[in-house]
N, C-alpha and C. Protein backbone atom coordinates (compact mmCIF):
# COMPACT_ATOMS: atom_id res chain seq x y z
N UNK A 1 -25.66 43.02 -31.24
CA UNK A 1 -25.10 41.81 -30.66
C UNK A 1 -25.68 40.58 -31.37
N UNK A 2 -24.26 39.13 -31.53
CA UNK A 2 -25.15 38.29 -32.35
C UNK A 2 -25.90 37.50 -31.11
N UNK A 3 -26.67 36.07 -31.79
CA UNK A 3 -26.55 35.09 -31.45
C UNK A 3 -25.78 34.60 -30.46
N UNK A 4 -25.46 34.12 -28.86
CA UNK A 4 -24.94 33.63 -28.35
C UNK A 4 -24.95 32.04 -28.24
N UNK A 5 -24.29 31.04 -28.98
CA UNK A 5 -23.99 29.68 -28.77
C UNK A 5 -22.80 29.14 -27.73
N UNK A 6 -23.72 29.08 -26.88
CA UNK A 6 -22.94 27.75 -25.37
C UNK A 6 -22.57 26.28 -26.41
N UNK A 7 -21.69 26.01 -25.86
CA UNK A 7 -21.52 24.62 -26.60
C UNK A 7 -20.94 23.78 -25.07
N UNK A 8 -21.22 22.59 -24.76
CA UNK A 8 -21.18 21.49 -23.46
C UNK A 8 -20.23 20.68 -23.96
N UNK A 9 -19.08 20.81 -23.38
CA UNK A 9 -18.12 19.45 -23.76
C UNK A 9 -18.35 18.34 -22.37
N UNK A 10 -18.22 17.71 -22.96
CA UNK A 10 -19.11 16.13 -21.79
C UNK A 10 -17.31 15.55 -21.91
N UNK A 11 -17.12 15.53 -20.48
CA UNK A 11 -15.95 14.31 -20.43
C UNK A 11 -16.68 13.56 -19.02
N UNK A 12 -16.01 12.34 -19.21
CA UNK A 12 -16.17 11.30 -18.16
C UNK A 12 -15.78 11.95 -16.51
N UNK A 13 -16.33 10.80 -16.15
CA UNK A 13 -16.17 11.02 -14.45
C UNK A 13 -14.35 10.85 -14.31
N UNK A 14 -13.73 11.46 -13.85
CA UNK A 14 -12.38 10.75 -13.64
C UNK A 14 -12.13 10.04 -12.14
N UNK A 15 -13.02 10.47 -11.29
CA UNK A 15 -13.46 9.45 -10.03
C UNK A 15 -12.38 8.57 -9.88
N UNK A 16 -13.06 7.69 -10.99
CA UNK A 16 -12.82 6.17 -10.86
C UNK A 16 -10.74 6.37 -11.08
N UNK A 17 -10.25 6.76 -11.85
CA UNK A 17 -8.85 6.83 -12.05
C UNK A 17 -8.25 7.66 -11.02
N UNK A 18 -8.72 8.64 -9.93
CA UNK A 18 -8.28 9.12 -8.86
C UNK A 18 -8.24 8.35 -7.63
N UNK A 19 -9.53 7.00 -7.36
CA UNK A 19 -9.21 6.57 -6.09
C UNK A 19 -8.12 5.08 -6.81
N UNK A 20 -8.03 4.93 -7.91
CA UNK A 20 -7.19 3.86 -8.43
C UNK A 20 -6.42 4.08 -7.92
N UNK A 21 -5.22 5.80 -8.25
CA UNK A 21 -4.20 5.98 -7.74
C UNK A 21 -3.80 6.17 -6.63
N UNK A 22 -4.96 6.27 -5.30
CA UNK A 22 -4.79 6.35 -4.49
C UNK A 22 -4.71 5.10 -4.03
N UNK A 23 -5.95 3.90 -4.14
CA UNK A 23 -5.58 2.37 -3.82
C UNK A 23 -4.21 2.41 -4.07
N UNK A 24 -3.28 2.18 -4.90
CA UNK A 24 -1.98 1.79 -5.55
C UNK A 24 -1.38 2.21 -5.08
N UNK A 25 -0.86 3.30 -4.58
CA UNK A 25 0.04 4.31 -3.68
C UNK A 25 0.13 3.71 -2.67
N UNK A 26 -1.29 3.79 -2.10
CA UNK A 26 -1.25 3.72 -0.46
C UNK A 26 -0.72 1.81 0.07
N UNK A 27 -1.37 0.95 -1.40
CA UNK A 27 -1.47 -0.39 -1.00
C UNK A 27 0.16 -0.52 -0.53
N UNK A 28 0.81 -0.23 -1.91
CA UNK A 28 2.55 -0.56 -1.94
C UNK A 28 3.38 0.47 -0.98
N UNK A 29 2.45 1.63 -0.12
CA UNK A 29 3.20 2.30 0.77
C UNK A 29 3.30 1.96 2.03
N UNK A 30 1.86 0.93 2.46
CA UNK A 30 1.49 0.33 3.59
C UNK A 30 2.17 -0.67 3.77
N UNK A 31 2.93 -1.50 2.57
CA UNK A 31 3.71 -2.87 2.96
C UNK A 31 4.82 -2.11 3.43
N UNK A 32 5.48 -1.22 3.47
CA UNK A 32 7.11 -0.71 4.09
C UNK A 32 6.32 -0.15 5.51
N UNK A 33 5.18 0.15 5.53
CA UNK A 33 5.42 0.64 7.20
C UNK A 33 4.76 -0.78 7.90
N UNK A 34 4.05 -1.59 7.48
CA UNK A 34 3.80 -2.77 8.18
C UNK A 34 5.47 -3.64 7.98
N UNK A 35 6.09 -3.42 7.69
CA UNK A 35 6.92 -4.43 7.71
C UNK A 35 7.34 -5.17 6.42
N UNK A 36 6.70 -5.63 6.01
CA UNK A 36 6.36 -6.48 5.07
C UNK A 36 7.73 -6.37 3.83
N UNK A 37 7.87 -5.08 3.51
CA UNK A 37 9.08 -4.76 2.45
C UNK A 37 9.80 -3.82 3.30
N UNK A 38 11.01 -3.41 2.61
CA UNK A 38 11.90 -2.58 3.26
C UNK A 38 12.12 -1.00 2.40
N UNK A 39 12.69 -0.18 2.76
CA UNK A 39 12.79 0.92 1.72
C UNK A 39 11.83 1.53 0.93
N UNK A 40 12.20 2.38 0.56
CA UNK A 40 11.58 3.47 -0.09
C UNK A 40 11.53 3.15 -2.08
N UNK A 41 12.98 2.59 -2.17
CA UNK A 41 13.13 3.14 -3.93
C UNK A 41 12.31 2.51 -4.62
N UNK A 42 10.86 1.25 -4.18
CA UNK A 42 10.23 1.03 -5.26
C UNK A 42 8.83 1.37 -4.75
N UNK A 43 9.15 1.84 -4.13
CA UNK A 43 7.38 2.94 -3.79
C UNK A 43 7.56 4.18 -4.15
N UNK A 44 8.60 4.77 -4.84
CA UNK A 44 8.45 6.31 -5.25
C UNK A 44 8.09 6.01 -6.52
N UNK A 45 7.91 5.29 -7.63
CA UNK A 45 7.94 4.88 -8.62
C UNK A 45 5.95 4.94 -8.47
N UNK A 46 5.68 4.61 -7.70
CA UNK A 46 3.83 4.40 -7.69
C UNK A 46 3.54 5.62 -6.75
N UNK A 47 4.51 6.05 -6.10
CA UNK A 47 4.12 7.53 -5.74
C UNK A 47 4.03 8.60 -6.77
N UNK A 48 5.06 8.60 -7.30
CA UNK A 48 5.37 9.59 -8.49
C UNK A 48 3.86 9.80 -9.34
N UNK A 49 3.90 8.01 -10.16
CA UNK A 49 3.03 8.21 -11.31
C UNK A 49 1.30 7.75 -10.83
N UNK A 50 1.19 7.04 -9.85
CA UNK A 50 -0.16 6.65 -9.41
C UNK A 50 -0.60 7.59 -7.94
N UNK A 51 0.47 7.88 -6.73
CA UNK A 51 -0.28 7.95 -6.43
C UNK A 51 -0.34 10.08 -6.40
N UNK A 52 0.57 10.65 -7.87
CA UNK A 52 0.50 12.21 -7.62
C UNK A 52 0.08 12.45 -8.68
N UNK A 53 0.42 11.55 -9.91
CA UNK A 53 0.16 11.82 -11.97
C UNK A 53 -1.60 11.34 -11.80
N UNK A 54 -1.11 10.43 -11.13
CA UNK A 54 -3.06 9.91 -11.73
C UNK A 54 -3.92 10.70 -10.62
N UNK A 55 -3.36 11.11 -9.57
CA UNK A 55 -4.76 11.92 -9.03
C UNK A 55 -4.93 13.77 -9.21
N UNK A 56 -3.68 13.90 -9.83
CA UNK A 56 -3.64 15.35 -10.62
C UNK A 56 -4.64 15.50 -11.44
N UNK A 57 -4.29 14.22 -12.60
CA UNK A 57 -5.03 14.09 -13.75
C UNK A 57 -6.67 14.39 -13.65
N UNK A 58 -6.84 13.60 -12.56
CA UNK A 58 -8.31 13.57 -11.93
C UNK A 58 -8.72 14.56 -11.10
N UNK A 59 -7.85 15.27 -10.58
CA UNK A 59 -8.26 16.65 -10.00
C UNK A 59 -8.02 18.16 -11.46
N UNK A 60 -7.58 17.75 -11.97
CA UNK A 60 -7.37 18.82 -13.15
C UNK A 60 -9.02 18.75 -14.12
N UNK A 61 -9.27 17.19 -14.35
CA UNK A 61 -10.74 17.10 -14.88
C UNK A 61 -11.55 17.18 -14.17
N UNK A 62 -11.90 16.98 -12.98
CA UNK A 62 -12.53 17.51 -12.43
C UNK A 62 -12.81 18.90 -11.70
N UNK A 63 -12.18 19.98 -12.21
CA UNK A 63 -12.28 21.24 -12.56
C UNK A 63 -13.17 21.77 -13.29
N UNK A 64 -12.56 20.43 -14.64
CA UNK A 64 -13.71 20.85 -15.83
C UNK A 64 -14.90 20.19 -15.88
N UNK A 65 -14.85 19.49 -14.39
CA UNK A 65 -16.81 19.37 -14.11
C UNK A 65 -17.24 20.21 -13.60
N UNK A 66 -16.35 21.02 -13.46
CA UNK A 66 -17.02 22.62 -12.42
C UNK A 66 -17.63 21.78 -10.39
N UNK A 67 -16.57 20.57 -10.33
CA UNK A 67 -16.50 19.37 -9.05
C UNK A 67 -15.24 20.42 -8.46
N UNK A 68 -15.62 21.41 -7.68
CA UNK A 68 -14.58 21.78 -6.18
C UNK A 68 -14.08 21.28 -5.75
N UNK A 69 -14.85 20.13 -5.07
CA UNK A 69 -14.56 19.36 -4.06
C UNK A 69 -13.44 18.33 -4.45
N UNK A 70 -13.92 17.39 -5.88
CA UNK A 70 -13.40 16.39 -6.38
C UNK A 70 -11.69 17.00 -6.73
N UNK A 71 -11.70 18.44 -7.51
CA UNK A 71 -10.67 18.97 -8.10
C UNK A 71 -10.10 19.22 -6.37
N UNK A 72 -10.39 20.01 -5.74
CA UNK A 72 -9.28 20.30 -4.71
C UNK A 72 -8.74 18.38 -4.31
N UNK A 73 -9.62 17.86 -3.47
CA UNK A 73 -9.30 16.36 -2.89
C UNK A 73 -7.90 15.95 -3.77
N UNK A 74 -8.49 15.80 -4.96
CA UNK A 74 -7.32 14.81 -5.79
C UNK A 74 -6.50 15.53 -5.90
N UNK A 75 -6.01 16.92 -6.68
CA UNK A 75 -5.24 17.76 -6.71
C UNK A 75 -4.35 17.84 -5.10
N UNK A 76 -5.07 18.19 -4.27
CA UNK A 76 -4.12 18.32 -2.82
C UNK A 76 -3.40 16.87 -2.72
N UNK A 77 -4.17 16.06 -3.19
CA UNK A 77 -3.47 14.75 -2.55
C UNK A 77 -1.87 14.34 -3.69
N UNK A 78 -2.69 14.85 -4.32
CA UNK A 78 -1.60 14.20 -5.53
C UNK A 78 -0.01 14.93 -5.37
N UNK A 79 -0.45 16.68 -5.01
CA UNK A 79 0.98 17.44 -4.50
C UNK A 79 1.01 16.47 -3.47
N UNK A 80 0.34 15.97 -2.55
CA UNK A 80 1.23 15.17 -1.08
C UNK A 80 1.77 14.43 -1.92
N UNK A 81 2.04 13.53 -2.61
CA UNK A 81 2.44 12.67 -3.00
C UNK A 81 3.81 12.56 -3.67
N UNK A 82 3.41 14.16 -4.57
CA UNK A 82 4.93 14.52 -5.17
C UNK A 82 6.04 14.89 -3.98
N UNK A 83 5.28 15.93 -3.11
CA UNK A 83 6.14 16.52 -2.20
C UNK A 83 6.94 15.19 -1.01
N UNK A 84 5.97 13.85 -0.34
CA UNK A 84 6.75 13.07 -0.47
C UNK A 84 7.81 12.25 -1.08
N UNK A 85 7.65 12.11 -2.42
CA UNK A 85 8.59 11.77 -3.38
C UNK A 85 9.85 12.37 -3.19
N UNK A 86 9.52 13.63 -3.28
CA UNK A 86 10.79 14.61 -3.37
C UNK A 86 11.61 14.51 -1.77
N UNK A 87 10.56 14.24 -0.49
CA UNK A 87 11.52 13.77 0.83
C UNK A 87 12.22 12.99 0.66
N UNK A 88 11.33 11.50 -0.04
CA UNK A 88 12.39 10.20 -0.13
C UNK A 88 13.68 10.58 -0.70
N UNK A 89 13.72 10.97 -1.62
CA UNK A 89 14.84 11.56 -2.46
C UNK A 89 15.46 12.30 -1.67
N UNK A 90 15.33 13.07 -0.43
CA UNK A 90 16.25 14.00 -0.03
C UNK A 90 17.20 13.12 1.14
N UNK A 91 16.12 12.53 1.54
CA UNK A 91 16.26 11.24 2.77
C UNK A 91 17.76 10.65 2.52
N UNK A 92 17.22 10.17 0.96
CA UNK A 92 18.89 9.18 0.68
C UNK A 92 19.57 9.88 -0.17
N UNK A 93 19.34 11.24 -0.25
CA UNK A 93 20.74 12.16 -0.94
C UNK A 93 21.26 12.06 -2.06
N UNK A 94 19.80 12.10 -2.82
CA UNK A 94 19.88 12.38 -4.08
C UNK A 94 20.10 13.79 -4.49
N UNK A 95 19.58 14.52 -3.52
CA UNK A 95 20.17 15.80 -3.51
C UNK A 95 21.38 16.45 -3.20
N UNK A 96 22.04 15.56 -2.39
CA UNK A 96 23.33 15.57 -1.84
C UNK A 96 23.40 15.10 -0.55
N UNK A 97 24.42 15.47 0.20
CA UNK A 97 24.53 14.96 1.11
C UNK A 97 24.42 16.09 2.63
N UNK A 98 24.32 17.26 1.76
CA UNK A 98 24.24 18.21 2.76
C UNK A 98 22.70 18.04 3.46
N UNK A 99 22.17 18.11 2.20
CA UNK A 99 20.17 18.27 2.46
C UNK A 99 20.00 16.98 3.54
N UNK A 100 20.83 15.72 2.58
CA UNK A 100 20.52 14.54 3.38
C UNK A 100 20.94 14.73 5.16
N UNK A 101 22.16 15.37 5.84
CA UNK A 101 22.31 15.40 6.68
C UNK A 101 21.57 16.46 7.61
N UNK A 102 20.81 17.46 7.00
CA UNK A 102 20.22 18.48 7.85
C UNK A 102 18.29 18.08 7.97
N UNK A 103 17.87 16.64 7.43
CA UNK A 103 17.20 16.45 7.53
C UNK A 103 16.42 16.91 9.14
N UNK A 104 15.05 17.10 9.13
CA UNK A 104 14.28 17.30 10.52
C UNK A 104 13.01 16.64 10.35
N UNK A 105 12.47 15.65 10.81
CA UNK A 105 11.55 15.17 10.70
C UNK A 105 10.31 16.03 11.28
N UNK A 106 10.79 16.79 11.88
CA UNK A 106 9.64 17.62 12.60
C UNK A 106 9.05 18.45 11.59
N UNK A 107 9.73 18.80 10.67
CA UNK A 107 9.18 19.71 9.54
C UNK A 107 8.20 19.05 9.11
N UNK A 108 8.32 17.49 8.51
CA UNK A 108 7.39 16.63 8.15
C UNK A 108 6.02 16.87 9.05
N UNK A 109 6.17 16.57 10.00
CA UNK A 109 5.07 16.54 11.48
C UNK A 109 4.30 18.08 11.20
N UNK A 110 5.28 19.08 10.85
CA UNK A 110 3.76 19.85 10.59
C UNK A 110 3.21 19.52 9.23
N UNK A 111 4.32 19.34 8.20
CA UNK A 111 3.50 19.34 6.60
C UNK A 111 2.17 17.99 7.21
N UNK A 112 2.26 17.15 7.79
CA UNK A 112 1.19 15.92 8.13
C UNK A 112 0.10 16.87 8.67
N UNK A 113 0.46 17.16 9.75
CA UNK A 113 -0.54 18.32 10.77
C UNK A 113 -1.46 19.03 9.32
N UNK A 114 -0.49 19.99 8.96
CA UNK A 114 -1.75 20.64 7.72
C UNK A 114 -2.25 19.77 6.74
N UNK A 115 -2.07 18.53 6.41
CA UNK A 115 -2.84 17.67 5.79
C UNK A 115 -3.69 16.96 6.68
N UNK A 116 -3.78 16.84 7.91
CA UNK A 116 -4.88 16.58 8.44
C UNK A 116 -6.14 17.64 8.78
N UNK A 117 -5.76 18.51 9.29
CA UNK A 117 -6.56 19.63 8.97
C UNK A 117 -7.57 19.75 7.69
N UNK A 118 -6.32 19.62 6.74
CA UNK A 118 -7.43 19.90 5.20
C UNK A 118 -8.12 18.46 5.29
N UNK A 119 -7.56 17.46 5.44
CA UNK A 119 -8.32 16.20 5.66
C UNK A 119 -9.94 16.29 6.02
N UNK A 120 -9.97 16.98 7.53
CA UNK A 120 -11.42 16.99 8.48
C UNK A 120 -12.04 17.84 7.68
N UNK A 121 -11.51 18.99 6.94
CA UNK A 121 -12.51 19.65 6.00
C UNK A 121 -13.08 18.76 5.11
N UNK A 122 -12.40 17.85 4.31
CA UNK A 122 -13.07 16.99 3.09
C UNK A 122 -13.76 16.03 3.84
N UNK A 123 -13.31 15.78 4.86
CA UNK A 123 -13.76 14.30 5.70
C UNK A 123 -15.35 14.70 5.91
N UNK A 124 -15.73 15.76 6.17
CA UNK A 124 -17.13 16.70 6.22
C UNK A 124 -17.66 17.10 5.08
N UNK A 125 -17.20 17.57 3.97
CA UNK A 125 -17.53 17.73 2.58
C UNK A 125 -17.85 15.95 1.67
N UNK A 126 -17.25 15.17 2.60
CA UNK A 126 -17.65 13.90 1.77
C UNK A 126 -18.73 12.86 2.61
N UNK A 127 -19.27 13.67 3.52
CA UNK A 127 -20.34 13.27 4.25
C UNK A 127 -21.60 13.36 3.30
N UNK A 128 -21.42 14.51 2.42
CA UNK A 128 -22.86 14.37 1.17
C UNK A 128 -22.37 14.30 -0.04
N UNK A 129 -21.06 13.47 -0.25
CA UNK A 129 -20.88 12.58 -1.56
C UNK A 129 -21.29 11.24 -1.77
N UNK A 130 -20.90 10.33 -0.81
CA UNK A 130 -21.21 8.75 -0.20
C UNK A 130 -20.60 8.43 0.16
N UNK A 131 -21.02 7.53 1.12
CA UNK A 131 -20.27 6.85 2.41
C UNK A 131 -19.13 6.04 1.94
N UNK A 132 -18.66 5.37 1.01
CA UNK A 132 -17.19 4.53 0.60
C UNK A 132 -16.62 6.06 0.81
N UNK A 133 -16.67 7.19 0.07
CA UNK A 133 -15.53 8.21 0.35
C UNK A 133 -15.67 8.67 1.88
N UNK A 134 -16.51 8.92 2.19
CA UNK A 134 -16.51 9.30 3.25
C UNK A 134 -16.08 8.61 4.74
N UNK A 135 -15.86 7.02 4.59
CA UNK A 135 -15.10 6.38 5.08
C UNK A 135 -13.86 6.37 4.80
N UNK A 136 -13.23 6.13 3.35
CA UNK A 136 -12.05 6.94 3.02
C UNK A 136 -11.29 7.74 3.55
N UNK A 137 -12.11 8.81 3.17
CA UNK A 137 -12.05 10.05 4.38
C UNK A 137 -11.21 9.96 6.03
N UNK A 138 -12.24 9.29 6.43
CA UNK A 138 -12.12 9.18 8.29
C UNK A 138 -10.52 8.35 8.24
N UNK A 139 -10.35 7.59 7.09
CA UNK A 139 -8.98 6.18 7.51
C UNK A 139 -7.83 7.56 7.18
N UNK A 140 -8.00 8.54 6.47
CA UNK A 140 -6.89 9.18 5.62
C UNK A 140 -7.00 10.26 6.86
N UNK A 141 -7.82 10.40 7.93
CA UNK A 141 -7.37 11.51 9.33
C UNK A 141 -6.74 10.51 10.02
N UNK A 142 -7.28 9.12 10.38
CA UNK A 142 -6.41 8.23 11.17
C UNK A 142 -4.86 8.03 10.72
N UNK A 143 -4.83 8.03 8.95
CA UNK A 143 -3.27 8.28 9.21
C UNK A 143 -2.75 9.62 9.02
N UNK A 144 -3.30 10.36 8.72
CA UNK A 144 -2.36 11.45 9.05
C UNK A 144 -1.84 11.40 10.91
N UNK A 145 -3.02 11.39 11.53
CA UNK A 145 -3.20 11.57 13.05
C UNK A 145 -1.47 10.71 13.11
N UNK A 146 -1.54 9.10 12.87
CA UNK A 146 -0.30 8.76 13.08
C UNK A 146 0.91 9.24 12.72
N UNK A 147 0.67 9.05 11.18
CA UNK A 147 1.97 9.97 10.54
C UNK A 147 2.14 11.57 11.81
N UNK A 148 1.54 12.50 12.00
CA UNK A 148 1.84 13.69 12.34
C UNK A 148 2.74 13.19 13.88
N UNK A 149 2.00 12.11 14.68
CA UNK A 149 2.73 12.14 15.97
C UNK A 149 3.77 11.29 15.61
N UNK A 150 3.94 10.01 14.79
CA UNK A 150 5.20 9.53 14.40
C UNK A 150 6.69 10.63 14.34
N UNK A 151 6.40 11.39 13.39
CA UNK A 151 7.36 12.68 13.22
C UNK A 151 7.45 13.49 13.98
N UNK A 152 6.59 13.61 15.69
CA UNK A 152 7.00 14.28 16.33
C UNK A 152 7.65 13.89 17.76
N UNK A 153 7.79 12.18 17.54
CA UNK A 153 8.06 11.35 18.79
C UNK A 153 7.32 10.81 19.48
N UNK A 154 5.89 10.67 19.19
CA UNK A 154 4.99 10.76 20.48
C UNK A 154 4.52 9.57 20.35
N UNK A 155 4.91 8.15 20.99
CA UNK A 155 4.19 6.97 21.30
C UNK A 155 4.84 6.60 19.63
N UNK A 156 5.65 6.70 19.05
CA UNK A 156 6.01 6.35 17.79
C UNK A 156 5.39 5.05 17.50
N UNK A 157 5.81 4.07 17.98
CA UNK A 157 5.00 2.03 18.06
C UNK A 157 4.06 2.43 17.44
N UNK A 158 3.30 2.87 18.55
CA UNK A 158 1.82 3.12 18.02
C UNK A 158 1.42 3.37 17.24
N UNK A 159 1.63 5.07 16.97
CA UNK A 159 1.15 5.32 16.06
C UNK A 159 1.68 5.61 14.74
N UNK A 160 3.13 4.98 14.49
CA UNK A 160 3.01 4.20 13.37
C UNK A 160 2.56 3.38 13.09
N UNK A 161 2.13 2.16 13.64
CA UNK A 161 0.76 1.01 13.33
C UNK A 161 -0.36 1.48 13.15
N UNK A 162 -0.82 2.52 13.95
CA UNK A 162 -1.75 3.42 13.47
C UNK A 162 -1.79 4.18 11.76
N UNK A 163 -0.79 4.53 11.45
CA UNK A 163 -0.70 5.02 10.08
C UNK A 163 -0.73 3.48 9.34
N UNK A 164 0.25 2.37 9.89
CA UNK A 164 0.57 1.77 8.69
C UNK A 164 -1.01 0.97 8.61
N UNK A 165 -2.25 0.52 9.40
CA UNK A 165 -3.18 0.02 9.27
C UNK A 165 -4.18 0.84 8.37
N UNK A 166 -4.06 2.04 8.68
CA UNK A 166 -5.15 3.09 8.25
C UNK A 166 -4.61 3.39 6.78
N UNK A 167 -3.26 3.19 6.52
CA UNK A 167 -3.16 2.85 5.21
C UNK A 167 -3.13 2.26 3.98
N UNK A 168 -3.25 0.92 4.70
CA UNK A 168 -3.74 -0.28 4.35
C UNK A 168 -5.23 -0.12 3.93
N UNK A 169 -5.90 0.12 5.11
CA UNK A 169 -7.36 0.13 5.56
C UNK A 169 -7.68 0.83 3.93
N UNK A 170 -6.98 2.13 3.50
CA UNK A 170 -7.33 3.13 2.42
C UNK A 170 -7.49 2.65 1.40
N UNK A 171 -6.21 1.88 1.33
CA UNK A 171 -6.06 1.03 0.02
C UNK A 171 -7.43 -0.16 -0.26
N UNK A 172 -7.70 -0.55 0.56
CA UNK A 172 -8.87 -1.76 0.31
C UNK A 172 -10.40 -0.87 0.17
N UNK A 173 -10.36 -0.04 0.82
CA UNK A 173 -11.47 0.91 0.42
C UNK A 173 -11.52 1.59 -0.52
N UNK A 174 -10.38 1.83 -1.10
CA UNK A 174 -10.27 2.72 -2.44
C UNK A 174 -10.35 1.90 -3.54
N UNK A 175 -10.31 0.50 -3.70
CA UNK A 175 -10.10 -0.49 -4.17
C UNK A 175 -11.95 -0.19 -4.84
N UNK A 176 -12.19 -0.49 -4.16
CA UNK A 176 -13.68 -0.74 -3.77
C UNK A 176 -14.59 0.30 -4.37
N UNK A 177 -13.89 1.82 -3.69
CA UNK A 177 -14.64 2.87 -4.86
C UNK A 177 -14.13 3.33 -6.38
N UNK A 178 -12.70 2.59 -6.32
CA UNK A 178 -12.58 2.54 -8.14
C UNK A 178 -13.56 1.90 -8.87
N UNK A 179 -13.86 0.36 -7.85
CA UNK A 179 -14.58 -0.58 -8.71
C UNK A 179 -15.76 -0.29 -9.18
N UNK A 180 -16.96 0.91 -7.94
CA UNK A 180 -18.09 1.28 -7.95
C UNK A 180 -17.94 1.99 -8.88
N UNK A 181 -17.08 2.57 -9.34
CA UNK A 181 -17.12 4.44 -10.31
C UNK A 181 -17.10 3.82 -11.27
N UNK A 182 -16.19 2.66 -11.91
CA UNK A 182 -16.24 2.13 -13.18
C UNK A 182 -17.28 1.53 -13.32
N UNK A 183 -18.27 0.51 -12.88
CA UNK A 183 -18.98 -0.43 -12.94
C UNK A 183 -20.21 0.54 -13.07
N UNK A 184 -20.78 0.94 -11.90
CA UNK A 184 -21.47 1.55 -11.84
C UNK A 184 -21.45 2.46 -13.28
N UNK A 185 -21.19 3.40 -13.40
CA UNK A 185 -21.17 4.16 -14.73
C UNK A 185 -21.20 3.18 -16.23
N UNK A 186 -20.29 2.28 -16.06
CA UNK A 186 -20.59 1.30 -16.97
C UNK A 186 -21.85 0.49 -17.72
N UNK A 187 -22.19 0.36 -16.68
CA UNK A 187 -23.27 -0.56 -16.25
C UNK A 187 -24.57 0.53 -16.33
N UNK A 188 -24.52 1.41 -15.94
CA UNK A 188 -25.56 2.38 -16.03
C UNK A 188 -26.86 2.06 -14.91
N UNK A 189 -26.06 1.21 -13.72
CA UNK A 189 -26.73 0.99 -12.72
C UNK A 189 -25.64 0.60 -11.49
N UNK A 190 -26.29 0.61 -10.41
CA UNK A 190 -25.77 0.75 -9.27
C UNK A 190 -25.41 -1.15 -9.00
N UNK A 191 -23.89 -1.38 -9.70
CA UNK A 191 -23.42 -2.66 -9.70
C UNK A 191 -22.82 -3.20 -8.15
N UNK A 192 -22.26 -1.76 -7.60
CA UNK A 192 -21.69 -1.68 -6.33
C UNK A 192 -22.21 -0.71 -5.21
N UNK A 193 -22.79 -1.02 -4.75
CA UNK A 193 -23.61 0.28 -3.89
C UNK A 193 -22.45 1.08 -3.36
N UNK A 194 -22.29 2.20 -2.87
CA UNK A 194 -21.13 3.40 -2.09
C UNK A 194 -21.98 3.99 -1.30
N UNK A 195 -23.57 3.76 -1.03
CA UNK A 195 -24.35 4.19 -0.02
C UNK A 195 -24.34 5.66 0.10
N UNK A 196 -25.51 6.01 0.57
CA UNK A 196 -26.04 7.58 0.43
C UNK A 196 -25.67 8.43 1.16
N UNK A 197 -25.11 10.34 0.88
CA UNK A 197 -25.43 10.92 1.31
C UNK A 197 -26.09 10.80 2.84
N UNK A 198 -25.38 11.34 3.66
CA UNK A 198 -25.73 11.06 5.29
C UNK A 198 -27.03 12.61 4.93
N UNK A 199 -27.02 13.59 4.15
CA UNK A 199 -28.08 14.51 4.23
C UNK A 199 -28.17 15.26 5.68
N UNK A 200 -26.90 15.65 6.64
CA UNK A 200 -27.07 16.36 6.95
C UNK A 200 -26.88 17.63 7.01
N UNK A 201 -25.81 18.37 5.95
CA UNK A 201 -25.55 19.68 5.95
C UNK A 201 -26.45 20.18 4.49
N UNK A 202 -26.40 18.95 3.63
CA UNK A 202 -27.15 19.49 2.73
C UNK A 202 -28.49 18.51 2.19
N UNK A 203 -29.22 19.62 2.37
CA UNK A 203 -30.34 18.30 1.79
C UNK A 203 -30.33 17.84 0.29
């Protein structure tokens, strides 16, 4: 047997380009449920490429940090993103008009339901990453929580204001941990604090 040579390919954090696409998504998705804009056709456009292309991207490299956590998070989120895309589109019958008329929103209400679920898992897994994600975290169960009862009838008002705040809420926090991931790494010091590890499941 020869010589065995390991060789380390070093790529960057992609962090910082995963909560970008999530700020961007969520910012321009939160103005149609607050009110603010109407429709769908120019938020699939930042769904598509920011908020499912750019957090793929960042869940695919972060694979190749041998990051679980980071690769599942962005990766799961980024399919939500496509797989919404592809509702809007069915919504206004781009698919036709058959799909468009047999629509059920309740189907939605569970696809939300199992994204909240996987949610409380990461929402606990990002308790010993740092607290900006891990606040993240908690706003992205508050909207699912809305989104899931929105689609199933229940107090709709509500808790669609409930989704549309907590999506908002995401966007300004995600804002915040793009800025830390770039800077910070940049800088080669802690330009933006994201605060520590709560240290309780893992020391």
């Amino acid at each position: 047997m020869g010589n065995e040579t390991k060789i380390k390919v070093v790529t960057a954090d992609p962090s910082a380009l995963g909560l970008f696409g999530l700020a961007m998504v969520t910012l321009v998705a939160s103005s149609q449920k607050l009110g603010i804009t109407s429709g769908v056709s120019f938020i699939l456009p930042w769904a598509i490429f920011l908020g499912a292309s750019a957090q793929l991207m960042a869940g695919i490299n972060d694979f190749k940090h041998n990051n679980t956590f980071g690769a599942t998070a962005f990766s799961a989120y980024a399919f939500f993103w496509y797989a919404i895309g592809f509702t809007w589109l069915i919504q206004n019958g781009v698919f036709g008009p058959e799909l468009a008329a047999t629509v059920d929103t309740k189907q939605l209400g569970f696809a939300y339901l199992g994204y909240l679920i996987f949610t409380i898992f990461m929402t606990i897994g990002a308790m010993e990453t740092h607290k900006v994600l891990f606040i993240i975290f908690v706003l992205i169960d508050f909207l699912f929580i809305g989104l899931t009862l929105t689609s199933f009838g229940i107090m709709e008002h509500a808790t669609h204001q409930l989704a549309a705040y907590s999506e908002l809420s995401i966007a300004i926090v995600s804002f915040y941990g793009f800025g830390a991931s770039v800077l910070n790494t940049h800088f080669g010091r802690t330009f933006l604090p994201v605060g520590k590890p709560f240290g309780i499941f893992k020391k």
